[in-house]
C-alpha atoms as a PDB file:
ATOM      1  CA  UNK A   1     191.920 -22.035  35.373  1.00  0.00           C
ATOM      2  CA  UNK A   2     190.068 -19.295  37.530  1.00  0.00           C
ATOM      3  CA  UNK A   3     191.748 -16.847  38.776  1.00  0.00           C
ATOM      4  CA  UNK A   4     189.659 -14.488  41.249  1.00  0.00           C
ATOM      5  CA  UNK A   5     191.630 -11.056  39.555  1.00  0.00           C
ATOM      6  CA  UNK A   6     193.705 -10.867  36.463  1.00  0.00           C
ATOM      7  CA  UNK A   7     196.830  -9.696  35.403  1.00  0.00           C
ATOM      8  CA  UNK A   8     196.697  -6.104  34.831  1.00  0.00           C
ATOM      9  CA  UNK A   9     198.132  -4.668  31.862  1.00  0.00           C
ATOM     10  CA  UNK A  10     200.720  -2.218  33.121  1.00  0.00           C
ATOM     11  CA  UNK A  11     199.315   0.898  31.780  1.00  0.00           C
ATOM     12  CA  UNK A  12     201.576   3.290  29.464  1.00  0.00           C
ATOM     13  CA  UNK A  13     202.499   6.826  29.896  1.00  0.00           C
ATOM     14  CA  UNK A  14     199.210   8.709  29.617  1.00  0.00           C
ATOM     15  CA  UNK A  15     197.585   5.377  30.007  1.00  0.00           C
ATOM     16  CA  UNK A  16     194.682   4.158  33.270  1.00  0.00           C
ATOM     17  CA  UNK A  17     194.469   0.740  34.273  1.00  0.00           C
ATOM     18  CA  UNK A  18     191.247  -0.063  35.353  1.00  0.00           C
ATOM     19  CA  UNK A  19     192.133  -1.725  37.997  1.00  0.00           C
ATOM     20  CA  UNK A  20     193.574   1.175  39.880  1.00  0.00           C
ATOM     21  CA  UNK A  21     190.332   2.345  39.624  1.00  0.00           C
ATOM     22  CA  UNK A  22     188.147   1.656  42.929  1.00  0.00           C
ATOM     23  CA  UNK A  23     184.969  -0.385  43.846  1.00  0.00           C
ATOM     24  CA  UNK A  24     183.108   1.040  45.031  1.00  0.00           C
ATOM     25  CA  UNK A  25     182.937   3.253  41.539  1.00  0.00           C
ATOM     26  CA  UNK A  26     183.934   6.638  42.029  1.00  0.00           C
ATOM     27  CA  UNK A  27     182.180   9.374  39.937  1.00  0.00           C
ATOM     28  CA  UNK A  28     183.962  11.795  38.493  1.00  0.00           C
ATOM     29  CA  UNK A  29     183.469  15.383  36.393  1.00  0.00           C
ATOM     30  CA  UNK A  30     185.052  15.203  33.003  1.00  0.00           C
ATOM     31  CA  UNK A  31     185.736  17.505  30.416  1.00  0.00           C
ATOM     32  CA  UNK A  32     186.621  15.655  27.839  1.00  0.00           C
ATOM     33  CA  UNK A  33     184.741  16.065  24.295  1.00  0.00           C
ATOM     34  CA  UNK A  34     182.519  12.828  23.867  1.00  0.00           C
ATOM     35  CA  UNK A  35     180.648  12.306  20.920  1.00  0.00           C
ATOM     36  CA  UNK A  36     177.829   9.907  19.499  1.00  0.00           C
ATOM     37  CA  UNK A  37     176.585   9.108  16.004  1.00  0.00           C
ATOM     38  CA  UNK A  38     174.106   7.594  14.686  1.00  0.00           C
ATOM     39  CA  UNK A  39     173.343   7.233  10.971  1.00  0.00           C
ATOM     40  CA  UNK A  40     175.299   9.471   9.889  1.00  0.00           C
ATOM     41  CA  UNK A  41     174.373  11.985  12.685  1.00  0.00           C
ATOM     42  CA  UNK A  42     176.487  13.324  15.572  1.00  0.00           C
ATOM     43  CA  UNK A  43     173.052  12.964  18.410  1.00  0.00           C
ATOM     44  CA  UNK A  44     175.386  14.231  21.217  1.00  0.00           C
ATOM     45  CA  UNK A  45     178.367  16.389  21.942  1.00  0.00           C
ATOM     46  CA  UNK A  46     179.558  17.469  25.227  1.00  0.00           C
ATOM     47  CA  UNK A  47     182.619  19.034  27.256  1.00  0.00           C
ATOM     48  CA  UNK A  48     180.516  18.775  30.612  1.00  0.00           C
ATOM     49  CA  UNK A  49     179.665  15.545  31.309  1.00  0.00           C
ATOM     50  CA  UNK A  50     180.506  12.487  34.293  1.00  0.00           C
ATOM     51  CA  UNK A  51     182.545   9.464  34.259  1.00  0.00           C
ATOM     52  CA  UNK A  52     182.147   6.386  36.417  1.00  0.00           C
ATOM     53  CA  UNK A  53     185.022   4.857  37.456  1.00  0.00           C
ATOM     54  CA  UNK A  54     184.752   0.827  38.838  1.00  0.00           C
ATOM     55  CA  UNK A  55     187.184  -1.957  38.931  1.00  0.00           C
ATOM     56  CA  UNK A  56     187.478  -4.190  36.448  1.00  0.00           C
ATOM     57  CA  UNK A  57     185.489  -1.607  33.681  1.00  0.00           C
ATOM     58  CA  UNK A  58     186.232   0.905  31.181  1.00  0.00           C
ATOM     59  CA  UNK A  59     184.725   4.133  32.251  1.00  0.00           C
ATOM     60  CA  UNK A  60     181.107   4.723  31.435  1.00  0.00           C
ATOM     61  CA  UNK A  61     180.189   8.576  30.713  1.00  0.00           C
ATOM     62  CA  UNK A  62     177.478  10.511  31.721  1.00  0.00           C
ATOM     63  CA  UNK A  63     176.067  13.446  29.618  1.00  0.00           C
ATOM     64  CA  UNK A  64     173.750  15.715  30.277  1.00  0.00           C
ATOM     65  CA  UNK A  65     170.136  15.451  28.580  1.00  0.00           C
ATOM     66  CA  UNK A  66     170.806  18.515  27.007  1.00  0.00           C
ATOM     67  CA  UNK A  67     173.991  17.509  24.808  1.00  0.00           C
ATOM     68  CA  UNK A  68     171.333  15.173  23.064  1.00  0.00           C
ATOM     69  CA  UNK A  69     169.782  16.426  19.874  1.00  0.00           C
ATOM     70  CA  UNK A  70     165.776  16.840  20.408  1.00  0.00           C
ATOM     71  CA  UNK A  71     163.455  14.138  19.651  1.00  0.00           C
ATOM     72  CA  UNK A  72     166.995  11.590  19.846  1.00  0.00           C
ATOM     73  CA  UNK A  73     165.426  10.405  23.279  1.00  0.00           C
ATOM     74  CA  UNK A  74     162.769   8.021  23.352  1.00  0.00           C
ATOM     75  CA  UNK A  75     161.814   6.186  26.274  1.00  0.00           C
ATOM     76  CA  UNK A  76     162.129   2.428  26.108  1.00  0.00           C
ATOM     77  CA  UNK A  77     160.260  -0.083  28.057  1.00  0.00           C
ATOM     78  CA  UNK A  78     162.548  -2.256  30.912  1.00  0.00           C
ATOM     79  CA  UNK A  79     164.914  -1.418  33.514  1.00  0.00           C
ATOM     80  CA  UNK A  80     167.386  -2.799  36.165  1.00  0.00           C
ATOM     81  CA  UNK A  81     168.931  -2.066  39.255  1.00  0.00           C
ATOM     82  CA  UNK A  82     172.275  -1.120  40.002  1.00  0.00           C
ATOM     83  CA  UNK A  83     173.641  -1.819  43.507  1.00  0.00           C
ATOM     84  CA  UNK A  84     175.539   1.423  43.591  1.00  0.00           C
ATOM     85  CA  UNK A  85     173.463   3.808  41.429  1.00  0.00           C
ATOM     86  CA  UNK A  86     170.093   2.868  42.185  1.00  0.00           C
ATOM     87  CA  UNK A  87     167.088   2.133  39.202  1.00  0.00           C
ATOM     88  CA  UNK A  88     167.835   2.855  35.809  1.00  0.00           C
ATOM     89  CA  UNK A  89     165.514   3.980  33.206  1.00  0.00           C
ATOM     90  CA  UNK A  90     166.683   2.582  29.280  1.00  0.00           C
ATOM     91  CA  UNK A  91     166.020   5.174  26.286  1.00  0.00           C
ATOM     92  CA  UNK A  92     165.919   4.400  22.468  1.00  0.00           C
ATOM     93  CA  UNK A  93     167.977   6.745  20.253  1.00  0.00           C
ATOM     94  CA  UNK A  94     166.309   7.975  16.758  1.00  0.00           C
ATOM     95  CA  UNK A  95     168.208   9.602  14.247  1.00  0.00           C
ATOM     96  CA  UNK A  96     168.767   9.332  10.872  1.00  0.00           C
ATOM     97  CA  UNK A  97     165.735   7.064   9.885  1.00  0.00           C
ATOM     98  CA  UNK A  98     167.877   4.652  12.100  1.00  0.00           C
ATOM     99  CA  UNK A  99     166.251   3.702  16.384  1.00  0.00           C
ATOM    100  CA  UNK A 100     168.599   1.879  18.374  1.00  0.00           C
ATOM    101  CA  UNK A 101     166.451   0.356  20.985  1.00  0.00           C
ATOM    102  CA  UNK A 102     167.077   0.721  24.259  1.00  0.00           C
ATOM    103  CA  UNK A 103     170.816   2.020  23.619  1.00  0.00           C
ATOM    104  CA  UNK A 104     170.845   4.379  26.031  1.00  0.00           C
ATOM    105  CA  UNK A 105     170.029   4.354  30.546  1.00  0.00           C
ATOM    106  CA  UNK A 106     169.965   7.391  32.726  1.00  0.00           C
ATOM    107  CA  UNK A 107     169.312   7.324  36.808  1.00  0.00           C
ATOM    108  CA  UNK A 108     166.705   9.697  37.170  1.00  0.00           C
ATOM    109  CA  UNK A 109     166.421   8.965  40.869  1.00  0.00           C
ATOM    110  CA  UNK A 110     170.611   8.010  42.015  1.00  0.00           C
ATOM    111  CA  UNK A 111     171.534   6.742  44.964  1.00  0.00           C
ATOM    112  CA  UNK A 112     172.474   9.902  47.205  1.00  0.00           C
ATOM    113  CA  UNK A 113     176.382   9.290  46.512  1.00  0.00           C
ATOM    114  CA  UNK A 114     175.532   9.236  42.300  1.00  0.00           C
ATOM    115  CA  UNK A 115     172.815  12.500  42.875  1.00  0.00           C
ATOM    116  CA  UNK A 116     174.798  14.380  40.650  1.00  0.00           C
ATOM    117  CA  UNK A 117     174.066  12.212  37.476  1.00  0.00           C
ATOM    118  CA  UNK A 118     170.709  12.354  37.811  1.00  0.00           C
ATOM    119  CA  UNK A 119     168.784  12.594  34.222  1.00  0.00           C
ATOM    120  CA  UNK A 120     172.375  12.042  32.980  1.00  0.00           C
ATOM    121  CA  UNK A 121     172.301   9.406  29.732  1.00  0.00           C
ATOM    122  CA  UNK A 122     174.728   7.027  29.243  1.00  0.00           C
ATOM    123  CA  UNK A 123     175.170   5.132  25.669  1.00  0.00           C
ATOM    124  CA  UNK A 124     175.614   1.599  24.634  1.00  0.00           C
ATOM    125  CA  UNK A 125     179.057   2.300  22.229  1.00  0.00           C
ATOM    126  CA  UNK A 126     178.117  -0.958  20.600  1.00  0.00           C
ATOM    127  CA  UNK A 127     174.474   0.256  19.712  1.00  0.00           C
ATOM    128  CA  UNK A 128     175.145   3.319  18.075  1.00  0.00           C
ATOM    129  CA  UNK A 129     177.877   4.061  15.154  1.00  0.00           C
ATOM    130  CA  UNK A 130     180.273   6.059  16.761  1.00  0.00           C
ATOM    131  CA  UNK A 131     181.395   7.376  20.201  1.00  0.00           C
ATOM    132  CA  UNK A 132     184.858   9.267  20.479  1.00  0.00           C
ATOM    133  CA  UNK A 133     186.486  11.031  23.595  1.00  0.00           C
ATOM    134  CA  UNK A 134     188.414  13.426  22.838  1.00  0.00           C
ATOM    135  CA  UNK A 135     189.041  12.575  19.351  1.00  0.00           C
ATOM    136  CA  UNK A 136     189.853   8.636  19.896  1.00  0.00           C
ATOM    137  CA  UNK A 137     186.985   6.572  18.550  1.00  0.00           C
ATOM    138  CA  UNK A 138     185.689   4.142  21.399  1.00  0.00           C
ATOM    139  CA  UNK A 139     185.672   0.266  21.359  1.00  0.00           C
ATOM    140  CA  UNK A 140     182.597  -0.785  23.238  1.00  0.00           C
ATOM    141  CA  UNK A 141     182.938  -3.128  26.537  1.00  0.00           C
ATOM    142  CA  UNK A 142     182.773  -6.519  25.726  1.00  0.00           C
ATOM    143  CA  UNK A 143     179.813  -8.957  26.815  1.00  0.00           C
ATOM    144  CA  UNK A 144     176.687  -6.497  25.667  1.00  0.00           C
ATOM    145  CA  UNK A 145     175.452  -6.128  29.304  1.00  0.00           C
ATOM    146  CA  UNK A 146     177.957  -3.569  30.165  1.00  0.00           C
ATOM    147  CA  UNK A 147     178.045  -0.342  28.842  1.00  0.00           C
ATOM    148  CA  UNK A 148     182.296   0.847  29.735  1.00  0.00           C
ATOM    149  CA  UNK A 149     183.405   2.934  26.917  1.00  0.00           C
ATOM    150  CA  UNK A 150     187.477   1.701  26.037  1.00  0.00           C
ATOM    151  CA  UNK A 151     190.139   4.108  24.558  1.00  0.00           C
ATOM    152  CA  UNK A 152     193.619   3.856  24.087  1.00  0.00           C
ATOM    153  CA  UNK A 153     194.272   5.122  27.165  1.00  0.00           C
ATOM    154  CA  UNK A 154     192.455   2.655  29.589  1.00  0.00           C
ATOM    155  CA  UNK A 155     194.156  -0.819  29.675  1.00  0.00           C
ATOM    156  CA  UNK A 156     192.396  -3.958  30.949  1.00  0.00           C
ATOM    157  CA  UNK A 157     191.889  -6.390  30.919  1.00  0.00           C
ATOM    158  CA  UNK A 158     188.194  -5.594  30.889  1.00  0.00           C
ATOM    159  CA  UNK A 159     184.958  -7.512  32.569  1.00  0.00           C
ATOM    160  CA  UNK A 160     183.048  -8.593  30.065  1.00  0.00           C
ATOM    161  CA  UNK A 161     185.616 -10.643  28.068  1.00  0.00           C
ATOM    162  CA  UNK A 162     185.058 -14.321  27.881  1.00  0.00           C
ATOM    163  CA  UNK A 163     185.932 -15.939  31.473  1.00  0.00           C
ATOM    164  CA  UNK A 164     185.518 -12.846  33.274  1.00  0.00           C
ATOM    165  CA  UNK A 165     181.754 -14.025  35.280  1.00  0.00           C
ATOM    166  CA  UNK A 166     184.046 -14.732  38.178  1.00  0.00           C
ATOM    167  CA  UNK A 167     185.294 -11.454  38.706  1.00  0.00           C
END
């Protein structure tokens, strides 16, 4: 049967439910520790970077270009269009002897309400090894297309999960 929105999962104590969060997306500074491996390698750490906050998704974080390691970034062919943040450009990570292609987007150009992520990268958790906030190791969104990053303390359920097109 389709149902236009879910159930929520009551969130916890300490817990978000993504869908108190708005549409559309809110950005949002976060300090929160975020790390990414590949291959063995931790490519970026950060304390200063953005979260995206959308109904429906796990928040996707933004870090700044400079939390990457050098020579981790390598531009990758393609693109889309997001309605709210504007063109996106896709990077391959290289570490390790490992590349993850096209595991990584940025908005070099945002929309005027998203300006503040601009060059920011985002990361595919389900291209790389690892990601962790804050020391809780990240289960990537489901469905591929999406790039939410879930933690125990963001409840869904989550778009991207079979039977969720409709949402």
């Amino acid at each position: 049967m389709f149902r236009s929105r879910p159930l929520p999962i009551p969130p916890g104590p300490g817990q978000e439910s993504v869908w108190d969060y708005p549409r559309p997306p809110r950005l949002e500074r976060t300090s929160a520790r975020l790390e990414i491996w590949l291959s063995g390698v931790k490519i970026a750490e950060t304390t200063a970077a953005f979260r995206v906050l959308e109904t429906s998704h796990p928040p996707t974080y933004y870090l700044p270009p400079e939390a990457f390691l050098p020579g981790v970034l390598v531009p990758a062919g393609g693109g889309s269009v997001c309605e709210w943040k504007g063109e996106a450009t896709y990077w391959t990570l290289r570490a390790g002897g490992k590349t993850a292609e096209a595991a990584a987007w940025s908005y070099e150009r945002p929309n005027p309400a998203f300006a503040p992520i601009a060059g920011h990268v985002a990361v595919y958790a389900g291209r790389v090894d690892e990601c962790w906030v804050d020391g809780d190791r990240v289960t990537p969104q489901p469905g591929g297309f999406y790039g939410g990053w879930i933690t125990s303390n963001v409840v869904g359920p989550f778009k991207g999960e079979p039977g969720t097109l409709g949402w």
